[in-house]
N, C-alpha and C. Protein backbone atom coordinates (compact mmCIF):
# COMPACT_ATOMS: atom_id res chain seq x y z
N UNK A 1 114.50 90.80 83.16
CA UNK A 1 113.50 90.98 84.21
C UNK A 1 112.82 92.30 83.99
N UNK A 2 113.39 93.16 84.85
CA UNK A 2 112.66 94.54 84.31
C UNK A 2 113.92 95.55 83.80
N UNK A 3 113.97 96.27 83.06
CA UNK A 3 114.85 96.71 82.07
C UNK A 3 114.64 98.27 82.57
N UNK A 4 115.62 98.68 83.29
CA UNK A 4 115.54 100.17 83.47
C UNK A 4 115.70 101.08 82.65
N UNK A 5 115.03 102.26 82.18
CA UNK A 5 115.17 103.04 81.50
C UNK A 5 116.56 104.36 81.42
N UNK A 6 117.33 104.23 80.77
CA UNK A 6 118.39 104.65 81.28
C UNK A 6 118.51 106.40 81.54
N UNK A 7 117.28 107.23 80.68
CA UNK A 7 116.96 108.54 80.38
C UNK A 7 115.96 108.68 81.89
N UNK A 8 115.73 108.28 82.59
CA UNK A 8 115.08 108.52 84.02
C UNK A 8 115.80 108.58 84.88
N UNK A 9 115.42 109.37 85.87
CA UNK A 9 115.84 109.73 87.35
C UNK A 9 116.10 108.00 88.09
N UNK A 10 116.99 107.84 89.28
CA UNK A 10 116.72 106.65 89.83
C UNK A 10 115.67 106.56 90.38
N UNK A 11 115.21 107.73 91.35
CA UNK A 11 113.72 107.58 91.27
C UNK A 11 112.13 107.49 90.75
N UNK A 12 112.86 107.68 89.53
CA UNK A 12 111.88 107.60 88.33
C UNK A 12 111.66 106.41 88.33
N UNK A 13 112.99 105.69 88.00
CA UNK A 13 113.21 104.22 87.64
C UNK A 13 112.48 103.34 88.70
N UNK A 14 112.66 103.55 89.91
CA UNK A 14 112.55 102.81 91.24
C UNK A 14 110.76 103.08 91.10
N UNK A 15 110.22 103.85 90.61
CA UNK A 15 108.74 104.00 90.69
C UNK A 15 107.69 103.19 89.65
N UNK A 16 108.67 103.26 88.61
CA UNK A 16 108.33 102.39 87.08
C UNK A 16 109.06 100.57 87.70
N UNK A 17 110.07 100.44 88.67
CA UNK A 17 109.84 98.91 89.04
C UNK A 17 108.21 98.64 90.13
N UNK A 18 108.83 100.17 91.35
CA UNK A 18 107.14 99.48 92.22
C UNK A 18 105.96 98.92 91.59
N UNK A 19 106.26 100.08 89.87
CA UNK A 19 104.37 99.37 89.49
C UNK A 19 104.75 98.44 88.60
N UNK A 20 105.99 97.83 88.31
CA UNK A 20 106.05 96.27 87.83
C UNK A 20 105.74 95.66 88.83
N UNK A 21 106.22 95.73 89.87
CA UNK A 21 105.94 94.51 91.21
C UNK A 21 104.75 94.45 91.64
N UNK A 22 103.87 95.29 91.44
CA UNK A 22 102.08 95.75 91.92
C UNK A 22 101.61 94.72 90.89
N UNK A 23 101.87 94.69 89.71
CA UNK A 23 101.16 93.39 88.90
C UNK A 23 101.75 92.05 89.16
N UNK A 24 102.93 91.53 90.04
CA UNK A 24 103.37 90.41 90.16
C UNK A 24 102.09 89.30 90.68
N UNK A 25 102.15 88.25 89.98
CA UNK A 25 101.63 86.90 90.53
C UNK A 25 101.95 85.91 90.60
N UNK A 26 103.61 85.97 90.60
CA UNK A 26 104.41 84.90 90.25
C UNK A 26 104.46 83.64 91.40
N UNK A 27 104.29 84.33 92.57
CA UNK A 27 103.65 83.31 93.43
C UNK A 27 102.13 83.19 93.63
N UNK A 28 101.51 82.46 93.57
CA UNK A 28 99.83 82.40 93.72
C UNK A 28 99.22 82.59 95.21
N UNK A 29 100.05 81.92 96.15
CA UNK A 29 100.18 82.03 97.54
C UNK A 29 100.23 82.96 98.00
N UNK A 30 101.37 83.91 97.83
CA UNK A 30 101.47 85.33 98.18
C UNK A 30 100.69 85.90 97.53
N UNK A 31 100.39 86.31 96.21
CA UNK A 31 99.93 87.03 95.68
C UNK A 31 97.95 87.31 96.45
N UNK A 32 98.01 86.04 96.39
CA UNK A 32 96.19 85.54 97.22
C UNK A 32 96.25 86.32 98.82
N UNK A 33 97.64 85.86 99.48
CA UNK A 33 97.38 86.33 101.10
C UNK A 33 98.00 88.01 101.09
N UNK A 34 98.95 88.25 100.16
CA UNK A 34 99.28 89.82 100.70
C UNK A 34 97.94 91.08 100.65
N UNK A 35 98.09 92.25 101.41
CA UNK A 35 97.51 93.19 101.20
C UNK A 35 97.85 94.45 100.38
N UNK A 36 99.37 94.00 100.42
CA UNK A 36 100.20 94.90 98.95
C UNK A 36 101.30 94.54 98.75
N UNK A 37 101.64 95.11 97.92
CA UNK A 37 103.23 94.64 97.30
C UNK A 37 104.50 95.98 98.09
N UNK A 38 105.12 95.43 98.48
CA UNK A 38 105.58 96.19 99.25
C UNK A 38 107.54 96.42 98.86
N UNK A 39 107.22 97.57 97.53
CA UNK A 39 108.61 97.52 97.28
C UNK A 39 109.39 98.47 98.09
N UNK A 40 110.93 98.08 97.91
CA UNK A 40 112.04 98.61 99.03
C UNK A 40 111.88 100.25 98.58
N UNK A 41 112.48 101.09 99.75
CA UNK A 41 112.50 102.30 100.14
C UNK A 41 113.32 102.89 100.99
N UNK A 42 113.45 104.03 100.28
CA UNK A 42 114.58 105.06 100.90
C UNK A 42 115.75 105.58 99.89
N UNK A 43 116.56 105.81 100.26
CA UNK A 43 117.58 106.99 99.48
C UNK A 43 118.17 106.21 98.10
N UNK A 44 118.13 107.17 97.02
CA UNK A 44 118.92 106.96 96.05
C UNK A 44 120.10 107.84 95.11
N UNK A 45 121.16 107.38 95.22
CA UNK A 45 121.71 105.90 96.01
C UNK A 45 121.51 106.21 97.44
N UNK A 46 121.89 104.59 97.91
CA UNK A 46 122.37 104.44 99.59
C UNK A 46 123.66 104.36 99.62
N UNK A 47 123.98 105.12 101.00
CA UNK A 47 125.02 104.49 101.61
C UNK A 47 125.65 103.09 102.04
N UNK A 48 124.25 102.30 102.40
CA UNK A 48 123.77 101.00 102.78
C UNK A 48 122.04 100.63 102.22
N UNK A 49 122.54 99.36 102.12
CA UNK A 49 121.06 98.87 102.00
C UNK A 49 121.04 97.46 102.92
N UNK A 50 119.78 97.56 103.40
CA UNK A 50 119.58 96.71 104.48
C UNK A 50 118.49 95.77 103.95
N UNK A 51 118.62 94.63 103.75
CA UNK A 51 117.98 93.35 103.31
C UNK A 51 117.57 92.61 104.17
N UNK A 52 116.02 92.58 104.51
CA UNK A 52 115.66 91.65 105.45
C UNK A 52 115.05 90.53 104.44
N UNK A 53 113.33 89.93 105.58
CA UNK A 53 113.09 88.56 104.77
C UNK A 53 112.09 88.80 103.96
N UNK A 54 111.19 89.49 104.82
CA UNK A 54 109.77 89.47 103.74
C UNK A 54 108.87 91.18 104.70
N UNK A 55 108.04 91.02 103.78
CA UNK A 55 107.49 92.09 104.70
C UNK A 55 106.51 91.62 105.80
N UNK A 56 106.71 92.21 107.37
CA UNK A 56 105.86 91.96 108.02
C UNK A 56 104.03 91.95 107.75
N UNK A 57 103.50 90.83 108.58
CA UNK A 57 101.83 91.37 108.19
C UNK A 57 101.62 92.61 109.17
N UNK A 58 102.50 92.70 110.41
CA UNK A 58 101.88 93.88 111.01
C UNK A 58 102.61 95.14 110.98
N UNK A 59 103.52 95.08 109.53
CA UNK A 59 104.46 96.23 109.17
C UNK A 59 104.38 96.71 108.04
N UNK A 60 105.25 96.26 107.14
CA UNK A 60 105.04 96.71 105.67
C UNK A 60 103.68 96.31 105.11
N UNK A 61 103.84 95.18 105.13
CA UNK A 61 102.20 94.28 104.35
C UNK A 61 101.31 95.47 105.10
N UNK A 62 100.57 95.96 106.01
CA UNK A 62 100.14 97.30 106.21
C UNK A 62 99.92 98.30 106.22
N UNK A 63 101.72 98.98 105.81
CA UNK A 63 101.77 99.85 105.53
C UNK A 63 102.41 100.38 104.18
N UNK A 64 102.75 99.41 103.35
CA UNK A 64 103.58 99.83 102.19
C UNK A 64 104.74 99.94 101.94
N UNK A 65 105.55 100.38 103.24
CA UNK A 65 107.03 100.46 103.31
C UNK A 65 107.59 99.30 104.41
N UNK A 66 109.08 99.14 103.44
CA UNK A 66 109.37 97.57 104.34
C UNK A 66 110.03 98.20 105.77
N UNK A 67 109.74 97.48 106.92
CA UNK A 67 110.57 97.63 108.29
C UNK A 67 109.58 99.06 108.90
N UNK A 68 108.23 99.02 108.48
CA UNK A 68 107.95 100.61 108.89
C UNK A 68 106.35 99.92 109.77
N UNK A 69 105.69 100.30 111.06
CA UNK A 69 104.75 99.90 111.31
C UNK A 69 104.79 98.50 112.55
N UNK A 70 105.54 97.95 112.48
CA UNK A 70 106.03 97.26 113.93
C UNK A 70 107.29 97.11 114.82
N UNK A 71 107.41 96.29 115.49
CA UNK A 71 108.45 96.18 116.30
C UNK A 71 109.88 96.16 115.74
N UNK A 72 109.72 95.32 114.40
CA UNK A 72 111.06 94.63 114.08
C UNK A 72 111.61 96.71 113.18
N UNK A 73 110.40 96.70 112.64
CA UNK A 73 111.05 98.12 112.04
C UNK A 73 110.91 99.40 112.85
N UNK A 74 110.64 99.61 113.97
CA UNK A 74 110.97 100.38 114.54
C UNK A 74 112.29 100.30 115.52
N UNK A 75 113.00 98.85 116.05
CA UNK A 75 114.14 98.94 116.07
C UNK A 75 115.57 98.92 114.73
N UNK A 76 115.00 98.23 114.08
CA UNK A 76 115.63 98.79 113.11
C UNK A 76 115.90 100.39 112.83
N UNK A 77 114.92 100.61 112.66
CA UNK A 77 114.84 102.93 112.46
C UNK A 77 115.67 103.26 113.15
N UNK A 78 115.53 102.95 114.65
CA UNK A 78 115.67 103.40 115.76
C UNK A 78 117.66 102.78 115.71
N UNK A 79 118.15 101.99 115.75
CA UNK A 79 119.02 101.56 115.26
C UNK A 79 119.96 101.97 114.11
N UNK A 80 119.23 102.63 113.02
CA UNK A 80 120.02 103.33 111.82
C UNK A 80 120.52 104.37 112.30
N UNK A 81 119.76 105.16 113.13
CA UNK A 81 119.60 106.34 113.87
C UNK A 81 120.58 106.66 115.01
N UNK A 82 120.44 105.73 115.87
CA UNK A 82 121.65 105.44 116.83
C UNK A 82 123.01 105.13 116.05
N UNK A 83 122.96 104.69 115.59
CA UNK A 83 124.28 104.59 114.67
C UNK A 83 124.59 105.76 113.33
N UNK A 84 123.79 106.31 113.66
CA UNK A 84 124.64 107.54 112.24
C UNK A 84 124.56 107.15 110.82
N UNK A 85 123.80 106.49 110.65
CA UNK A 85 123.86 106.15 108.84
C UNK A 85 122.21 106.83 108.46
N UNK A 86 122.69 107.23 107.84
CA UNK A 86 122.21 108.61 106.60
C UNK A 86 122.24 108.05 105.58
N UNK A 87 121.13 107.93 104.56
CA UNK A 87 120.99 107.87 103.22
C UNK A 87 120.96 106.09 102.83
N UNK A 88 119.82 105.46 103.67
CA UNK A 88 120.04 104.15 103.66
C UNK A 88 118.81 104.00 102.56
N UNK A 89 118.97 102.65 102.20
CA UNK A 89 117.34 101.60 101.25
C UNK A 89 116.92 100.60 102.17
N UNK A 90 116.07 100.43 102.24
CA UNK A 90 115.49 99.45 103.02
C UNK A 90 114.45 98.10 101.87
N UNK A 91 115.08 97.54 102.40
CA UNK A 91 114.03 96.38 101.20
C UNK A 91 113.94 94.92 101.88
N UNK A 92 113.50 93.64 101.11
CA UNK A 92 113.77 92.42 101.60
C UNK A 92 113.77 91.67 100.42
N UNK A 93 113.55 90.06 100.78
CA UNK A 93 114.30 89.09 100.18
C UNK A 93 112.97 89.00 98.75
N UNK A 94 111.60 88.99 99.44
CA UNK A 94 110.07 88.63 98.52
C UNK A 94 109.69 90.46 98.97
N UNK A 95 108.92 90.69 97.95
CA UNK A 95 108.07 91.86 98.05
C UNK A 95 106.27 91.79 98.51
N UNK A 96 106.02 90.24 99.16
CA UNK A 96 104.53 89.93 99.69
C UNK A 96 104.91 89.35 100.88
N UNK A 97 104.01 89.87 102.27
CA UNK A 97 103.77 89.28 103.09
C UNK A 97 103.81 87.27 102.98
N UNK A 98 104.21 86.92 103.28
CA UNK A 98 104.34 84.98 103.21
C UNK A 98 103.14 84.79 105.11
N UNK A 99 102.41 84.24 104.85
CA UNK A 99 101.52 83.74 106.02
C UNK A 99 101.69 82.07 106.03
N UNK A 100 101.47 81.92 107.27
CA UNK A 100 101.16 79.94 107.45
C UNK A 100 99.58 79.70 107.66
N UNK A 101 99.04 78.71 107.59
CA UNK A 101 97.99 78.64 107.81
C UNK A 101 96.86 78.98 108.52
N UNK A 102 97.60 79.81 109.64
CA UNK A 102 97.24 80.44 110.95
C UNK A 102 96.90 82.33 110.54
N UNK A 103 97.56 82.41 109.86
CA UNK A 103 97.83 84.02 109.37
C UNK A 103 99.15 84.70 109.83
N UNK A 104 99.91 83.66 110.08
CA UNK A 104 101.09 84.12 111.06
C UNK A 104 102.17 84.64 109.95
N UNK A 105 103.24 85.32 110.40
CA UNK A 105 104.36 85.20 109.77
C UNK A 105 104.96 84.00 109.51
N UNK A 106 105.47 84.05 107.94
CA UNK A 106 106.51 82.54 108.24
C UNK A 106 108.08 83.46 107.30
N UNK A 107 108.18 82.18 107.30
CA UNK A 107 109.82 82.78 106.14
C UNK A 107 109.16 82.47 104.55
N UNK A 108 109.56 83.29 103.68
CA UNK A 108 109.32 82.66 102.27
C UNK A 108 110.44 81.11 101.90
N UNK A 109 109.79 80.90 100.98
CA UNK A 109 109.77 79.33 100.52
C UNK A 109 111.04 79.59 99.32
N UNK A 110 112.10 79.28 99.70
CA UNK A 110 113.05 79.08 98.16
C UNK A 110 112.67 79.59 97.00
N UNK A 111 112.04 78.73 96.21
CA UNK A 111 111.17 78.74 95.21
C UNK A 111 110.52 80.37 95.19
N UNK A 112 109.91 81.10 95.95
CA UNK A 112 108.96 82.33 96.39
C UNK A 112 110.67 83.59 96.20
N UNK A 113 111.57 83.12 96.87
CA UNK A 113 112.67 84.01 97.14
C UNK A 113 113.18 83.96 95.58
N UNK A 114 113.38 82.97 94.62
CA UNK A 114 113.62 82.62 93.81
C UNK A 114 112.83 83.94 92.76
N UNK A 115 111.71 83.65 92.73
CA UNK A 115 110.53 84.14 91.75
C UNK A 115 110.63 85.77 92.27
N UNK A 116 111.24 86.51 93.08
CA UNK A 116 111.56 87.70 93.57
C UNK A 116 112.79 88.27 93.61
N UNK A 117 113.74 87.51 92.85
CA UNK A 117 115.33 87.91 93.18
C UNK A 117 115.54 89.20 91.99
N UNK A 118 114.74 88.84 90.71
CA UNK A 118 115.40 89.49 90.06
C UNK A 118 114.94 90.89 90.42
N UNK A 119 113.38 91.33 90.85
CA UNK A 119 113.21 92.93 91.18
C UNK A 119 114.07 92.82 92.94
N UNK A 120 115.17 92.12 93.29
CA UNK A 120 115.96 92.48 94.57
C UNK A 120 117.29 92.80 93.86
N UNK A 121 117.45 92.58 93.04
CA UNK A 121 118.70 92.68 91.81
C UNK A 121 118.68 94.22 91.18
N UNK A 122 117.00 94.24 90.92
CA UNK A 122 117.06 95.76 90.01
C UNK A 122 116.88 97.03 91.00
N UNK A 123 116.71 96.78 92.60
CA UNK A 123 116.59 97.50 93.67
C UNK A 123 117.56 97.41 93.93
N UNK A 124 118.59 96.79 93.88
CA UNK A 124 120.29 96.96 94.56
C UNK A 124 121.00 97.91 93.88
N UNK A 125 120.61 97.63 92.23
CA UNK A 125 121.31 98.41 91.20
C UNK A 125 120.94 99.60 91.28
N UNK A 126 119.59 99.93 91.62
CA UNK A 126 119.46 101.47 91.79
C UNK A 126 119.72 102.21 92.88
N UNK A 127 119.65 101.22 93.76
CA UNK A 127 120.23 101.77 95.21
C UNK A 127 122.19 101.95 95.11
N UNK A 128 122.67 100.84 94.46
CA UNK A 128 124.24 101.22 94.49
C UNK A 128 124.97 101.00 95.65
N UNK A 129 124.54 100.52 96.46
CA UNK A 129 125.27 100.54 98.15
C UNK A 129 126.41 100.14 97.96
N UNK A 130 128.01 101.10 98.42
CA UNK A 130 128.90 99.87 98.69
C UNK A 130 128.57 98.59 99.88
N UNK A 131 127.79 98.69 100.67
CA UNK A 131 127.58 97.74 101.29
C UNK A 131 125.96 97.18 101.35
N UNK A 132 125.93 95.68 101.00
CA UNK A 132 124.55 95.46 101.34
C UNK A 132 124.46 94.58 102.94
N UNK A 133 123.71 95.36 103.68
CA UNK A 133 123.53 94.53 105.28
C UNK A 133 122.61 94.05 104.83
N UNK A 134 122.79 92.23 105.42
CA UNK A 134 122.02 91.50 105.28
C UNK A 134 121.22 91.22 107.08
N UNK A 135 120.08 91.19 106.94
CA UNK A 135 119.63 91.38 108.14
C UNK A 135 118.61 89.46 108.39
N UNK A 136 119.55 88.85 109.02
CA UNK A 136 119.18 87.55 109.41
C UNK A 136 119.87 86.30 108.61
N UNK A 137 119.86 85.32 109.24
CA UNK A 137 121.05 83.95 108.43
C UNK A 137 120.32 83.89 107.22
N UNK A 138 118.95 83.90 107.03
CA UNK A 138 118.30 83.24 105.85
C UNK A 138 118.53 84.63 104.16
N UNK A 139 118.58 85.92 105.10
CA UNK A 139 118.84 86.82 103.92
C UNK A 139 120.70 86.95 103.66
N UNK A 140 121.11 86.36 104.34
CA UNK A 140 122.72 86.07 104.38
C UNK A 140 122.71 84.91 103.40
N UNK A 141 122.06 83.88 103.68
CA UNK A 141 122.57 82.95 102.84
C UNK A 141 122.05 83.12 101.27
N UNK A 142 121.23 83.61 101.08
CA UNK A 142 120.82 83.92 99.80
C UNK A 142 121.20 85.16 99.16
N UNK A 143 121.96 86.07 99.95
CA UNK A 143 122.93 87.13 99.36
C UNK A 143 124.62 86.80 99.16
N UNK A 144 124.49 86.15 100.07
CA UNK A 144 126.75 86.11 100.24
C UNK A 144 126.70 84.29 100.15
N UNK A 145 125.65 83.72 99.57
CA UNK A 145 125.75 82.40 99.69
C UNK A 145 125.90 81.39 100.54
N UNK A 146 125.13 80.01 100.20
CA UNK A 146 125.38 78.86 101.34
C UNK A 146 126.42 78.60 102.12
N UNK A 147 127.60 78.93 101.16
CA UNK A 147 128.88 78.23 102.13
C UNK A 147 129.47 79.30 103.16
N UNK A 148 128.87 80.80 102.84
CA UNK A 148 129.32 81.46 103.82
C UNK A 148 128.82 81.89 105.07
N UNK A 149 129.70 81.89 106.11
CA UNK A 149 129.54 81.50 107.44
C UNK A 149 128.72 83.07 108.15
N UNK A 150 127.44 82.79 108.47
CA UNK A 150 126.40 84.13 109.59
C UNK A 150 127.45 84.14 111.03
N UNK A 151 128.09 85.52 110.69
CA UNK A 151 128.53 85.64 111.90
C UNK A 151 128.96 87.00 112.32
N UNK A 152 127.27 87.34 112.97
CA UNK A 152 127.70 89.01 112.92
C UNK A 152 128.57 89.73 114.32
N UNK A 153 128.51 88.54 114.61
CA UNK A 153 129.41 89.36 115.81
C UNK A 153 130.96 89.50 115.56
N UNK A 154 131.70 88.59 114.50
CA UNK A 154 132.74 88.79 114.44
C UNK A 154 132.45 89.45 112.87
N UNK A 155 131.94 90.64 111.89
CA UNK A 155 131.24 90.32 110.86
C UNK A 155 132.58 90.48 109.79
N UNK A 156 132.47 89.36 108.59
CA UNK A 156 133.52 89.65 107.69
C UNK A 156 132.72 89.70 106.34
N UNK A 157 132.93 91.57 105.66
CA UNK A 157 131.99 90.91 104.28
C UNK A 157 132.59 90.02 103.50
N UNK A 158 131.81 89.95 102.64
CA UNK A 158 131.36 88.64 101.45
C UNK A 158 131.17 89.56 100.24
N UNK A 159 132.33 89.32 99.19
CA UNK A 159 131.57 89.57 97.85
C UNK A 159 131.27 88.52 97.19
N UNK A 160 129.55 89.01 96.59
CA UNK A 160 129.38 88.28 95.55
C UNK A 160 128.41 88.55 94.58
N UNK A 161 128.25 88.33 93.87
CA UNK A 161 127.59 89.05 92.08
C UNK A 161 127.45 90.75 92.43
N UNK A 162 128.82 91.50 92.65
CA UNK A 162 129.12 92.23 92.48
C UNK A 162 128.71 93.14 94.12
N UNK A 163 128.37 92.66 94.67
CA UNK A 163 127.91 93.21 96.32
C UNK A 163 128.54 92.93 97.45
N UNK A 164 128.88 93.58 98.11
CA UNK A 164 129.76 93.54 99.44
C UNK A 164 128.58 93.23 100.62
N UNK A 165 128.67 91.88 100.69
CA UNK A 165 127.33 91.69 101.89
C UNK A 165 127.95 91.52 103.14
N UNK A 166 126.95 92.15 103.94
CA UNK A 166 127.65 92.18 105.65
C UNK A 166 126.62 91.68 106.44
N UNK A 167 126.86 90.76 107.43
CA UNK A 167 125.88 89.94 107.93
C UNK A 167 125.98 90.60 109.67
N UNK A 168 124.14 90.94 109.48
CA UNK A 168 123.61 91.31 110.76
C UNK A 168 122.28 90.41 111.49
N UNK A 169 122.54 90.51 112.56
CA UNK A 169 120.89 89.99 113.07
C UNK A 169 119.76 90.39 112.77
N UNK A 170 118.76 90.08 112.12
CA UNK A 170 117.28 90.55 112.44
C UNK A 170 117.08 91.05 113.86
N UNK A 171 116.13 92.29 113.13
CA UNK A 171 115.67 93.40 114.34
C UNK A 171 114.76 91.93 115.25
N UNK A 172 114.08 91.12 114.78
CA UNK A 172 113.48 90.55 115.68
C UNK A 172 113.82 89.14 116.06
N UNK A 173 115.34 88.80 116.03
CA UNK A 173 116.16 88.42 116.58
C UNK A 173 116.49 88.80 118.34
N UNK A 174 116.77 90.11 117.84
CA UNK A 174 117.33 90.89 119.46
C UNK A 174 115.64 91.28 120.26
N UNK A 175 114.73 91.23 119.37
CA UNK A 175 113.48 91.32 120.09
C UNK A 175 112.98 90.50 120.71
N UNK A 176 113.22 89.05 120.47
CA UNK A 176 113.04 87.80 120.84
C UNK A 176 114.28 87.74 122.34
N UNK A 177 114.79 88.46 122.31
CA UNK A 177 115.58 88.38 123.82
C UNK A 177 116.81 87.31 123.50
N UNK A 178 116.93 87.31 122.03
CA UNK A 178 118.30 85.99 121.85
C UNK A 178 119.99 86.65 121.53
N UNK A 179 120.05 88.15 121.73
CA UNK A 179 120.89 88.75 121.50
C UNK A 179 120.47 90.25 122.16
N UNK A 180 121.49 90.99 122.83
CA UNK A 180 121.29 91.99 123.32
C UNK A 180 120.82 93.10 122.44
N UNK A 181 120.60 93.88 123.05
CA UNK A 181 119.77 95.77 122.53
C UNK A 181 121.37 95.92 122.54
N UNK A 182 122.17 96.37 123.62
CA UNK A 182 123.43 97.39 123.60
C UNK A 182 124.21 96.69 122.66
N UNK A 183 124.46 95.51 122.42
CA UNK A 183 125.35 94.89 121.37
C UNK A 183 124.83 95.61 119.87
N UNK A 184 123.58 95.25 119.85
CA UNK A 184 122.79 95.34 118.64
C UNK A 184 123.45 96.79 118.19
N UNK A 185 123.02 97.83 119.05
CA UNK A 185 123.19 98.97 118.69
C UNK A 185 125.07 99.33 118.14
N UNK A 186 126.04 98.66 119.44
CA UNK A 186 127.24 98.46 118.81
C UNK A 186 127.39 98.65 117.33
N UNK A 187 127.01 97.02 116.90
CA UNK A 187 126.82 96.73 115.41
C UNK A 187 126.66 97.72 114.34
N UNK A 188 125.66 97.80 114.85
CA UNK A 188 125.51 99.58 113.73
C UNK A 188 126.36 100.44 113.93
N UNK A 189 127.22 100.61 115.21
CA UNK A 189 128.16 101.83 115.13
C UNK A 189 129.11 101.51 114.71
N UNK A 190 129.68 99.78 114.58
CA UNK A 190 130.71 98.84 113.88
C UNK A 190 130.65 99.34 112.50
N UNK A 191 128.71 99.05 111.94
CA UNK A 191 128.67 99.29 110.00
C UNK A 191 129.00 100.51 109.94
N UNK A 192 128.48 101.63 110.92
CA UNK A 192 129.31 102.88 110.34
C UNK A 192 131.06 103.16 109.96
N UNK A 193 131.39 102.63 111.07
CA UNK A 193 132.74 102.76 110.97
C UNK A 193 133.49 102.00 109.72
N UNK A 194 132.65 100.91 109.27
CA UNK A 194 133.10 100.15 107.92
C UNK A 194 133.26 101.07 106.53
N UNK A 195 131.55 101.71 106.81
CA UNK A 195 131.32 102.29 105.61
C UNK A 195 132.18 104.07 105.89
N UNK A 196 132.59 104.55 106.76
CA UNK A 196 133.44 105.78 106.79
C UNK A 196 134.79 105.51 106.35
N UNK A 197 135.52 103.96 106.31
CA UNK A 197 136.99 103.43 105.53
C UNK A 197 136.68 103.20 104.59
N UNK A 198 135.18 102.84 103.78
CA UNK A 198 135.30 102.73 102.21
C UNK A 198 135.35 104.12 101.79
């Protein structure tokens, strides 16, 4: 996929993938509706890296950075924050806004998640997290796999191709009013306490 240079900084490296992903057209769909390519961000390494779905149109797709610019990523922030974790990555499943015919948000398409795994592969590796939070069932099942069970309230990680995945709700999950704020925030003080025993 993309072949890191091993004589560079990780942030060197992580800057030489953004401008591989700036030429991506591997989906035609996305590539036609996004307003940018919106690769993951924040500390290298992390402590955690937090994997959502795609980038918002009224967040990242806007602003460049994933979870930064609306609702879902300002509880998220706001959430890392309340909980004490320092030195996180933030990324998702596709690096383009996915729209429906309306201009709306949708979820990316298999196939779309597919054609984006491997620069989510070369962003994990440079990030290093012992833990990757997966943020929603659909970035759960395509990190810790189909057969394993979304269940962040009781959460048990999952290894798999070398990643310790921990399954959380989407910030706009609990925004949608289908899970509490004070729980939510819990959670994060739960991942801290995970990642202070590794």
């Amino acid at each position: 996929m993309v072949a890191a240079a091993p004589f560079l900084t990780p942030a060197a490296q992580m800057a030489e993938l953004a401008r591989a992903m700036g030429q991506c057209r591997r989906c035609a769909t996305l590539a036609r509706g996004r307003t940018q390519v919106v690769a993951g961000a924040g500390t290298l390494p992390a402590r955690v890296a937090f994997v959502g779905i795609a980038p918002g149109r009224l967040g990242g797709d806007r602003t460049g950075i994933p979870f930064l610019g609306d609702r879902s990523g300002d509880l998220l922030r706001e959430m890392i924050e309340q909980g004490g974790l320092g030195e996180v990555f933030i990324t998702n499943l596709v690096r383009c806004s996915p729209r429906d015919r309306k201009g709306r948000n949708r979820d990316p398409r298999p196939r779309e998640i597919a054609r984006c795994r491997g620069y989510l592969r070369a962003e994990l590796a440079l990030a290093s997290p012992p833990i990757v939070a997966c943020l929603g069932a659909l970035a759960w099942r395509h990190l810790a796999g189909p057969g394993a069970p979304f269940d962040p309230a009781s959460p048990a990680p999952r290894e798999r191709h070398g990643w310790r995945c921990y399954p959380m709700y989407h910030p706009g999950y609990v925004i949608r009013g289908a899970y509490p704020r004070a729980r939510y925030r819990e959670d994060f003080l739960r991942l801290r306490r995970l990642l202070d025993q590794l």
